[in-house]
C-alpha atoms as a PDB file:
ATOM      1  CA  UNK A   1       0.000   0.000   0.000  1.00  0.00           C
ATOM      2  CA  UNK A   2       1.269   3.449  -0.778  1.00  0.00           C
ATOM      3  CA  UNK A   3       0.326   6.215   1.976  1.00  0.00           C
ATOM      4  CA  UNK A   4       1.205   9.985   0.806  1.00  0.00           C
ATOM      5  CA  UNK A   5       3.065  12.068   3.598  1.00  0.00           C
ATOM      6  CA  UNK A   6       1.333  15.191   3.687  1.00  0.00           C
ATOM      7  CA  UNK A   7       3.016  16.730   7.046  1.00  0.00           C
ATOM      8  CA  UNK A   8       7.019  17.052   7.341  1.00  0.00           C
ATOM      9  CA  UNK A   9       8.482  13.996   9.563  1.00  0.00           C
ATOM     10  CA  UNK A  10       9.674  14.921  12.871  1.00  0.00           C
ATOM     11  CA  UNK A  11      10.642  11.072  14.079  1.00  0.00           C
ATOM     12  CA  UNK A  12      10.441   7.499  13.598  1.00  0.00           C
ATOM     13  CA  UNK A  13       9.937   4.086  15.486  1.00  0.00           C
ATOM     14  CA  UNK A  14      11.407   0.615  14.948  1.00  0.00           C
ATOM     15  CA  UNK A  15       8.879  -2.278  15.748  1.00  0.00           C
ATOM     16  CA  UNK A  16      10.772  -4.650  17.423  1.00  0.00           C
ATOM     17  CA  UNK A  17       8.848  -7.527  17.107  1.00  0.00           C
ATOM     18  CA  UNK A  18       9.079  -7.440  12.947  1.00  0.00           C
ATOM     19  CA  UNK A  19      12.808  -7.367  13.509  1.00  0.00           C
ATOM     20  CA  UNK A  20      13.317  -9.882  16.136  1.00  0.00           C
ATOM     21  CA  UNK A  21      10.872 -12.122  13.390  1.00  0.00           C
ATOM     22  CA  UNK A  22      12.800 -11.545  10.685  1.00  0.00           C
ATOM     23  CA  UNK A  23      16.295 -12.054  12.556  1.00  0.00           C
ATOM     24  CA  UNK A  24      14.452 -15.599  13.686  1.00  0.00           C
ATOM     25  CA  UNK A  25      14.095 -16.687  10.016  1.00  0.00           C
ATOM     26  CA  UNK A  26      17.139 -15.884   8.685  1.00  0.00           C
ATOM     27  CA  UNK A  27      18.720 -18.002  11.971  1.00  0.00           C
ATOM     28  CA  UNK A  28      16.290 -21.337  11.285  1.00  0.00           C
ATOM     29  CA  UNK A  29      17.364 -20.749   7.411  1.00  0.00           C
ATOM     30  CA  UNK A  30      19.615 -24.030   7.065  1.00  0.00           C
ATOM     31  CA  UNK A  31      23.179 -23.090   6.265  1.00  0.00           C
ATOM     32  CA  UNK A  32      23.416 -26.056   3.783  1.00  0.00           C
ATOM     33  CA  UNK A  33      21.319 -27.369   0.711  1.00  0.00           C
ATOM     34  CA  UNK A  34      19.729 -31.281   1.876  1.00  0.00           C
ATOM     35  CA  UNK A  35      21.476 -33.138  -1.277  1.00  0.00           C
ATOM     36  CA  UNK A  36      18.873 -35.985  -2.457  1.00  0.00           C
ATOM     37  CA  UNK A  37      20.068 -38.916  -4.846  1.00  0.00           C
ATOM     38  CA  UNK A  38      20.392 -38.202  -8.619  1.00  0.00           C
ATOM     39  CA  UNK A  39      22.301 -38.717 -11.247  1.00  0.00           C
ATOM     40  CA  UNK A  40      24.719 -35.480 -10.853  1.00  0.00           C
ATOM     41  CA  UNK A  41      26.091 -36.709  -7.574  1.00  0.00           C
ATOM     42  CA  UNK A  42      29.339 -37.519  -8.139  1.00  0.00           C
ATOM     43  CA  UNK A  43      31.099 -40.866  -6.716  1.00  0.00           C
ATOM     44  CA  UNK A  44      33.250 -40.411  -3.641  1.00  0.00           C
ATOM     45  CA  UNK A  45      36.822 -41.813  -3.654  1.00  0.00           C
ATOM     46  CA  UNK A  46      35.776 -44.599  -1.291  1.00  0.00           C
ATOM     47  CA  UNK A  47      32.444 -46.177  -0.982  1.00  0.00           C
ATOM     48  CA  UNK A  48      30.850 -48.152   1.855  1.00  0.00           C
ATOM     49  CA  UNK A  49      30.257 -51.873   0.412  1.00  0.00           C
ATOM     50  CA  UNK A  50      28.733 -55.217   0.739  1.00  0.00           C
ATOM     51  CA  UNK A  51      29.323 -58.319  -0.634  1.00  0.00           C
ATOM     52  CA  UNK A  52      26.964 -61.499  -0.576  1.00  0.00           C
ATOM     53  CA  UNK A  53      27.689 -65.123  -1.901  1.00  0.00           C
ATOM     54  CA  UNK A  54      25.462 -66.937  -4.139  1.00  0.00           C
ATOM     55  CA  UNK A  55      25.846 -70.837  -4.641  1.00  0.00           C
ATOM     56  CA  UNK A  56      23.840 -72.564  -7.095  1.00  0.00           C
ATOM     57  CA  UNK A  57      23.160 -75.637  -8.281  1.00  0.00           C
ATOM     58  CA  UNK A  58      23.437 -74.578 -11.498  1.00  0.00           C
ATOM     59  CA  UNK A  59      27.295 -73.940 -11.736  1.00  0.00           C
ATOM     60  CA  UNK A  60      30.060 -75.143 -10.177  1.00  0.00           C
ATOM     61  CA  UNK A  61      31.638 -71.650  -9.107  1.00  0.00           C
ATOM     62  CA  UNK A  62      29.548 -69.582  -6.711  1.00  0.00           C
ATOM     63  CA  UNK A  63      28.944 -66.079  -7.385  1.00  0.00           C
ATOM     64  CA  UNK A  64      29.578 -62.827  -5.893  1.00  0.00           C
ATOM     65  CA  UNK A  65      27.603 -59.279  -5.541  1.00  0.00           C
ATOM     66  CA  UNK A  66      28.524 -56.661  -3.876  1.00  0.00           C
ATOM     67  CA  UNK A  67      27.261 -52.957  -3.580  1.00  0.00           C
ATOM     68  CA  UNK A  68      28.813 -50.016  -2.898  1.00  0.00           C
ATOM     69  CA  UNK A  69      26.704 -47.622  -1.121  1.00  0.00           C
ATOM     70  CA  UNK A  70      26.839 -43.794  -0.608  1.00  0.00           C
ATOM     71  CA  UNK A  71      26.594 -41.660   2.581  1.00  0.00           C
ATOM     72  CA  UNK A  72      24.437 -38.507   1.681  1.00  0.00           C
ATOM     73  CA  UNK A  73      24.506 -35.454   3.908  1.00  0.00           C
ATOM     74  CA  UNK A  74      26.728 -37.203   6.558  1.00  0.00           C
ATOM     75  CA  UNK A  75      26.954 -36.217   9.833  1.00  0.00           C
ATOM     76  CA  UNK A  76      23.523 -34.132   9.588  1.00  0.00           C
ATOM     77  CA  UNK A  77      19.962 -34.962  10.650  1.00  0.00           C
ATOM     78  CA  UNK A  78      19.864 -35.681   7.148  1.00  0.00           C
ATOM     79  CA  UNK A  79      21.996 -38.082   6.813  1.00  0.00           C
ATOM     80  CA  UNK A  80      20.873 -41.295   4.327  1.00  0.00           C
ATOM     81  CA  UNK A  81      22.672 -44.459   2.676  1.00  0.00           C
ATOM     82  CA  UNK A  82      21.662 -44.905  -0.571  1.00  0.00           C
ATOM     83  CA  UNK A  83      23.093 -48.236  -3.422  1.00  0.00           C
ATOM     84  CA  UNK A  84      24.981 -46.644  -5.849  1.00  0.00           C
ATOM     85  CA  UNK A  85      26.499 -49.296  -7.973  1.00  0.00           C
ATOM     86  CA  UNK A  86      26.462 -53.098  -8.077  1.00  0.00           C
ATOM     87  CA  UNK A  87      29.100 -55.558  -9.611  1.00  0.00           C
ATOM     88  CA  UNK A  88      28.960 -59.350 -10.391  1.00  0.00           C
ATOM     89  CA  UNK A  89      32.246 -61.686  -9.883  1.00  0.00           C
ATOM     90  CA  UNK A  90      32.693 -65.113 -10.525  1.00  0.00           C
ATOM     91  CA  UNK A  91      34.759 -67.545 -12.132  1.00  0.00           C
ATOM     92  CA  UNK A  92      32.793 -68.705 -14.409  1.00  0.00           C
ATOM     93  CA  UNK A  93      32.546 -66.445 -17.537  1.00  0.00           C
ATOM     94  CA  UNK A  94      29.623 -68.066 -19.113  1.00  0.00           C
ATOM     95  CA  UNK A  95      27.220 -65.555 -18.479  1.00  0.00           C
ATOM     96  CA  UNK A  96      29.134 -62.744 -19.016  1.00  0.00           C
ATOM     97  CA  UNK A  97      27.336 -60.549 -21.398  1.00  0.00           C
ATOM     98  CA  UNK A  98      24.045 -60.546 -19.743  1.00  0.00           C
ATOM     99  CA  UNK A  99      26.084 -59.719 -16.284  1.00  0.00           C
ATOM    100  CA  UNK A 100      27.297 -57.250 -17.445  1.00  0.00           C
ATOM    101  CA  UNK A 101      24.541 -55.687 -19.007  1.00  0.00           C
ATOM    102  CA  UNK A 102      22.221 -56.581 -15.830  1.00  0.00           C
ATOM    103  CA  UNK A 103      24.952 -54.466 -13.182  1.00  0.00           C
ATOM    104  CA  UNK A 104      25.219 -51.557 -15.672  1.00  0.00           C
ATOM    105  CA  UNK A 105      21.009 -51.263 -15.473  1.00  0.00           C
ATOM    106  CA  UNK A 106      21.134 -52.317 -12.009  1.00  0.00           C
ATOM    107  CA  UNK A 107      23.571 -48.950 -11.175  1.00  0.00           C
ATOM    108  CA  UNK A 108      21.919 -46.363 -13.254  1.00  0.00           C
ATOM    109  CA  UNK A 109      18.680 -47.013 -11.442  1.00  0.00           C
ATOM    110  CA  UNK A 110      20.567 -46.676  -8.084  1.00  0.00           C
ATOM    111  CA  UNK A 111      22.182 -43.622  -9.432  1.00  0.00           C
ATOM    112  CA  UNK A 112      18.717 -42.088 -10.920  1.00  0.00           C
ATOM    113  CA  UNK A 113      17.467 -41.389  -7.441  1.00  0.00           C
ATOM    114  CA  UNK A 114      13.914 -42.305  -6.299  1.00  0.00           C
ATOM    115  CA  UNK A 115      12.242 -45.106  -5.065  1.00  0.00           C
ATOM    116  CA  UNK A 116      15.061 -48.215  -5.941  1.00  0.00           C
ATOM    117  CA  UNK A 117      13.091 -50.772  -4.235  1.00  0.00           C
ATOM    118  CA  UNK A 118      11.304 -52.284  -7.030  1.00  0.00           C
ATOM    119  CA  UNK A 119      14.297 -53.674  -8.643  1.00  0.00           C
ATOM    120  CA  UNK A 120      14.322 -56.178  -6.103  1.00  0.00           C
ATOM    121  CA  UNK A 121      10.833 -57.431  -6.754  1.00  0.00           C
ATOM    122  CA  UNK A 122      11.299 -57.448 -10.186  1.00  0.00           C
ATOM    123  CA  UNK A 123      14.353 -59.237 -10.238  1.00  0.00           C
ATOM    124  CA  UNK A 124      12.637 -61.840  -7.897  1.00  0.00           C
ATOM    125  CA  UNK A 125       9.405 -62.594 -10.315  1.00  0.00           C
ATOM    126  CA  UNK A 126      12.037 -64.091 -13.278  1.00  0.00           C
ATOM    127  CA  UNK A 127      11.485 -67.203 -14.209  1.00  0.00           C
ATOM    128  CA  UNK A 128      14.047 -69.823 -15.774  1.00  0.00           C
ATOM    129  CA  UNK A 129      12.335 -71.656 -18.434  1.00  0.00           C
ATOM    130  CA  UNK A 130      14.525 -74.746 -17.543  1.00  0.00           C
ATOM    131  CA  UNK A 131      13.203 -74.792 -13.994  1.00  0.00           C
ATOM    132  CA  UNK A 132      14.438 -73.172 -11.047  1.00  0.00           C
ATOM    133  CA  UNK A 133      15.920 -75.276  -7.822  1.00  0.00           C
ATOM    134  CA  UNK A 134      15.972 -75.838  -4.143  1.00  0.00           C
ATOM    135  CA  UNK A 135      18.556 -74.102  -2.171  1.00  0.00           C
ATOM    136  CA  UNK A 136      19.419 -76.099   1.050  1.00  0.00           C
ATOM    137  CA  UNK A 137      17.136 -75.893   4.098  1.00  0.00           C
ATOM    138  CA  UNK A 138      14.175 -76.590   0.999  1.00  0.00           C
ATOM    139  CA  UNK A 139      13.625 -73.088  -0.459  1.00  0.00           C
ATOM    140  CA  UNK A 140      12.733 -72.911  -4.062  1.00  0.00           C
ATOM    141  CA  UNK A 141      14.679 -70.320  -6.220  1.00  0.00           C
ATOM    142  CA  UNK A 142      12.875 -69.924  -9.815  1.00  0.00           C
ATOM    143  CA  UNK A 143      16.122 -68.726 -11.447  1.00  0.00           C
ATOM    144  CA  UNK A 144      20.011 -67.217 -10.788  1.00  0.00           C
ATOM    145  CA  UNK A 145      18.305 -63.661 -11.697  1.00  0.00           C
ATOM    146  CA  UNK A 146      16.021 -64.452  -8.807  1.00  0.00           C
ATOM    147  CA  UNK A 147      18.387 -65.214  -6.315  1.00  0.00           C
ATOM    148  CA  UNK A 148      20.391 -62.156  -6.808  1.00  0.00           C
ATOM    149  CA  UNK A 149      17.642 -60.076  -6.715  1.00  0.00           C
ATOM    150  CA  UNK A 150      17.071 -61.707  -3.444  1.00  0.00           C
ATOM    151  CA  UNK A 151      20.267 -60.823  -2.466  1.00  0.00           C
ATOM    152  CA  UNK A 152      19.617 -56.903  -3.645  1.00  0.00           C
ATOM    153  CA  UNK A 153      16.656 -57.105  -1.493  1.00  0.00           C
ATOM    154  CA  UNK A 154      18.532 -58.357   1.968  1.00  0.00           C
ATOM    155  CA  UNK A 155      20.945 -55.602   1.266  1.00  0.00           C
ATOM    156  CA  UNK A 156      18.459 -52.806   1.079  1.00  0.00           C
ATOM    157  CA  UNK A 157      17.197 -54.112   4.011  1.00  0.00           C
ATOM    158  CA  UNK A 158      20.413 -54.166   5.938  1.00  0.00           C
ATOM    159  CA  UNK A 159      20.675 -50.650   5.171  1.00  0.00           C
ATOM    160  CA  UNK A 160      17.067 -49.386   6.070  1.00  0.00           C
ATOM    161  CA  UNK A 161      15.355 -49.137   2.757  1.00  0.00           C
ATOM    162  CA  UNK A 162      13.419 -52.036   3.168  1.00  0.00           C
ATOM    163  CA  UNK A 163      11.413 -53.180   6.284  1.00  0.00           C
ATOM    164  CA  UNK A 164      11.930 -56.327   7.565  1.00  0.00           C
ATOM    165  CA  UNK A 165       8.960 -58.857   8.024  1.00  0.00           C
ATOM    166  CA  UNK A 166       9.902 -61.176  10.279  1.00  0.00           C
ATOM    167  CA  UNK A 167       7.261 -63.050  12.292  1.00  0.00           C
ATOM    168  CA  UNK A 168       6.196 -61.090  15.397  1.00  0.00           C
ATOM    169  CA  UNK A 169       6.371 -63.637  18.892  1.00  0.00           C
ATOM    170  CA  UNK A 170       2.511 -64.548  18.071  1.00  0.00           C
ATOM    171  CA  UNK A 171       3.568 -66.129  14.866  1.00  0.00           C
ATOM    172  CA  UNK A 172       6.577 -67.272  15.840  1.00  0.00           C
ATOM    173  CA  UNK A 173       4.818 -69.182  18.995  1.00  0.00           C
ATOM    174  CA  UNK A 174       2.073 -70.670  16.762  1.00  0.00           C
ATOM    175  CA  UNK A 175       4.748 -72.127  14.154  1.00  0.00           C
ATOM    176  CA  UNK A 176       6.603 -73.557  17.001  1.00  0.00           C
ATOM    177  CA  UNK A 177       3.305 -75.650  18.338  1.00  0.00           C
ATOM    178  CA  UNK A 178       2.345 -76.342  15.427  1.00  0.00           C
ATOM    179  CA  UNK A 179       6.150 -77.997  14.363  1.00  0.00           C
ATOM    180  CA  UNK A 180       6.293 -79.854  17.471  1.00  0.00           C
ATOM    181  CA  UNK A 181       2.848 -81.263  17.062  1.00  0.00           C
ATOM    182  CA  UNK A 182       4.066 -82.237  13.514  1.00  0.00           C
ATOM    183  CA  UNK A 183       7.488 -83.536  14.909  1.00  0.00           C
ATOM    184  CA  UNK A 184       5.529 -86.008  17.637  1.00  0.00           C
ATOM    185  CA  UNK A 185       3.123 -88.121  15.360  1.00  0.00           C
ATOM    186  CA  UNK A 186       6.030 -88.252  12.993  1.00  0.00           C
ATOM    187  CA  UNK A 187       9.035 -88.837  15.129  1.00  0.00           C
ATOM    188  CA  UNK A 188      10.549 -91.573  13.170  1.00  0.00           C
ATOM    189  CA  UNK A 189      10.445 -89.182   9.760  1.00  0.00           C
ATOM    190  CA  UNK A 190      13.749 -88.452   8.416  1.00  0.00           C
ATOM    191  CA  UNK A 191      14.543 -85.142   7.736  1.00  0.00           C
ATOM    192  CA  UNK A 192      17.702 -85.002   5.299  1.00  0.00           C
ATOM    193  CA  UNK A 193      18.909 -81.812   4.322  1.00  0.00           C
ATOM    194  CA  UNK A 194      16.355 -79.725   4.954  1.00  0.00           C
ATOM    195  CA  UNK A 195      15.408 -78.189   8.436  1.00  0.00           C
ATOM    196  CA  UNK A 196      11.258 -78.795   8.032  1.00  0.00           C
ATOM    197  CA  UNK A 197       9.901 -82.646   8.261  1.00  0.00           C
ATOM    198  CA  UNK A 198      10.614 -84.542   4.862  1.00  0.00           C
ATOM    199  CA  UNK A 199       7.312 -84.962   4.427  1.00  0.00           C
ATOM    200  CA  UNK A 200       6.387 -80.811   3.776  1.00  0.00           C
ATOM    201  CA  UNK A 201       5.398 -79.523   0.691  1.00  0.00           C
ATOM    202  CA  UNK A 202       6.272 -76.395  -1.172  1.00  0.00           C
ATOM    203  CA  UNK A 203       4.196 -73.169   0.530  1.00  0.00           C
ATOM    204  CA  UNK A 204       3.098 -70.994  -1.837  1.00  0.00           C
ATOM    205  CA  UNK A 205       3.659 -67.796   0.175  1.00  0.00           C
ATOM    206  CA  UNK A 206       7.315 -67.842   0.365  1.00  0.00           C
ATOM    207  CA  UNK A 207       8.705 -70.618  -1.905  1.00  0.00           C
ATOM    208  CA  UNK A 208       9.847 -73.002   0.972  1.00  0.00           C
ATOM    209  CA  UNK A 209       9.082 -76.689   1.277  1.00  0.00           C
ATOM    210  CA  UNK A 210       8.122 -76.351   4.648  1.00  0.00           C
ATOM    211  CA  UNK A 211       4.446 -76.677   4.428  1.00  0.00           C
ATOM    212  CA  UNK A 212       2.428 -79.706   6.327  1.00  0.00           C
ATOM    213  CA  UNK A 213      -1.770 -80.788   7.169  1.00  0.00           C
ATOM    214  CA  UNK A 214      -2.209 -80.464  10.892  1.00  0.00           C
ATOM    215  CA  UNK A 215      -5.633 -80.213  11.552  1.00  0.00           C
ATOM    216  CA  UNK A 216      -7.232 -80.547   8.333  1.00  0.00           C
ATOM    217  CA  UNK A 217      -5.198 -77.454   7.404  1.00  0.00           C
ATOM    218  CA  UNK A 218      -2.133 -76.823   5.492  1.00  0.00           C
ATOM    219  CA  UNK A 219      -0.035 -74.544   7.575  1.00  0.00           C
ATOM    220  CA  UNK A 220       3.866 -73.496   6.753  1.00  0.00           C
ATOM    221  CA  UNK A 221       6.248 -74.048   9.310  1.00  0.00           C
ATOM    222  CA  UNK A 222       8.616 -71.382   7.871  1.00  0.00           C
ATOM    223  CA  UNK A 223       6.198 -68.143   7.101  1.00  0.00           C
ATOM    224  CA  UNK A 224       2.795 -69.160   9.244  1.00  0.00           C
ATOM    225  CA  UNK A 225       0.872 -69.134   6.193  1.00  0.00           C
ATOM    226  CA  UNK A 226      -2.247 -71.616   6.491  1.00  0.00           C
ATOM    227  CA  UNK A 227      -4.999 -72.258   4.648  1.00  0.00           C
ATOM    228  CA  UNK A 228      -7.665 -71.776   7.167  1.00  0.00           C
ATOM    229  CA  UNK A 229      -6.531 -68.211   8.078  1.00  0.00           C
END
């Protein structure tokens, strides 16, 4: 608003709240920009890393992943670990090509910023058309893709990306009663390799042959998934 001064000014008054207001802001302003993932950050000289071992039936040389994560805003409220690039060792050179070309997509999503969790899921859902295989303890893995997107998705949630869900003490309880009932009217069943009773069958829910009838209901002794609810 513009007021015209018609009589000469003789003095003036500073309100001291507007001041001490405007000397608040400019104190709560932060000193520093909050630096989010994308693809201009550029990669420190050292990165913090992880590497997980994957052993298939399907070759005779196990193979490796690791990723390298970066530290954003460290030592602020701020601070976040975020993947930033993923490699793929092993001696055998077989499947080289698509290795390659899987931890050079892999990375750029890391390095495009965002939500990076989906990979894992994705990766998880691939199929082998020759048929996947049983991992020891009597988990079924539907391809190599699979499994190392299952080891993408332990990663992210070792670092916080991804929540955890295991079993609360409920479940946990209720798998437990329902083993040991299991275990006592078949206590001469042999086990082998697997931890569950030989006699399980492959759970639906999470891919584990760890599912048995007690009750007139199939319940898995490895999720708590059952059929009646």
């Amino acid at each position: 608003m513009v007021h015209k001064i018609e009589k000469p000014i003789v003095g003036y008054k500073v309100k001291k709240d507007e001041v001490e207001e405007t000397q608040g802001t400019l104190e709560k302003k932060p000193s520093a920009e909050i630096v989010q993932m994308h693809e201009s950050v550029e990669r420190p000289e050292m990165l913090l890393g992880s590497t997980y071992k994957v052993k298939t039936p399907l070759s005779e040389h196990a193979l490796y992943v690791t990723i390298n994560d970066i530290v954003l805003n460290p030592g602020t409220e701020h601070e976040l670990r975020r993947p930033f690039e993923i490699f793929i060792n092993s001696k055998n050179m077989d499947h080289f090509q698509w290795v390659v070309a899987l931890t050079r997509v892999v990375s750029a999503v890391f390095r495009k910023g965002g939500d990076c969790t989906f990979l894992a899921e994705e990766l998880k859902a691939v199929f082998d058309p020759k048929g996947g295989y049983f991992k020891r303890g009597g988990r079924f893995m539907p391809s190599l893709v699979a499994e190392i997107g299952e080891a993408i998705e332990s990663h992210l949630k070792m670092i916080g990306l991804l929540k955890d869900d295991n079993l609360d003490e409920h479940q946990k309880k209720l798998i437990a009663e329902k083993r040991q009932q299991f275990e006592d009217a078949q206590s001469t069943a042999d086990a082998g390799d697997s931890e569950f009773p030989a006699g399980a069958s492959l759970c639906n829910k999470c891919m584990v042959k760890a599912s048995i009838l007690m009750d007139g209901c199939m319940t898995c002794l490895n999720c708590g998934d059952s059929k009646c609810g």
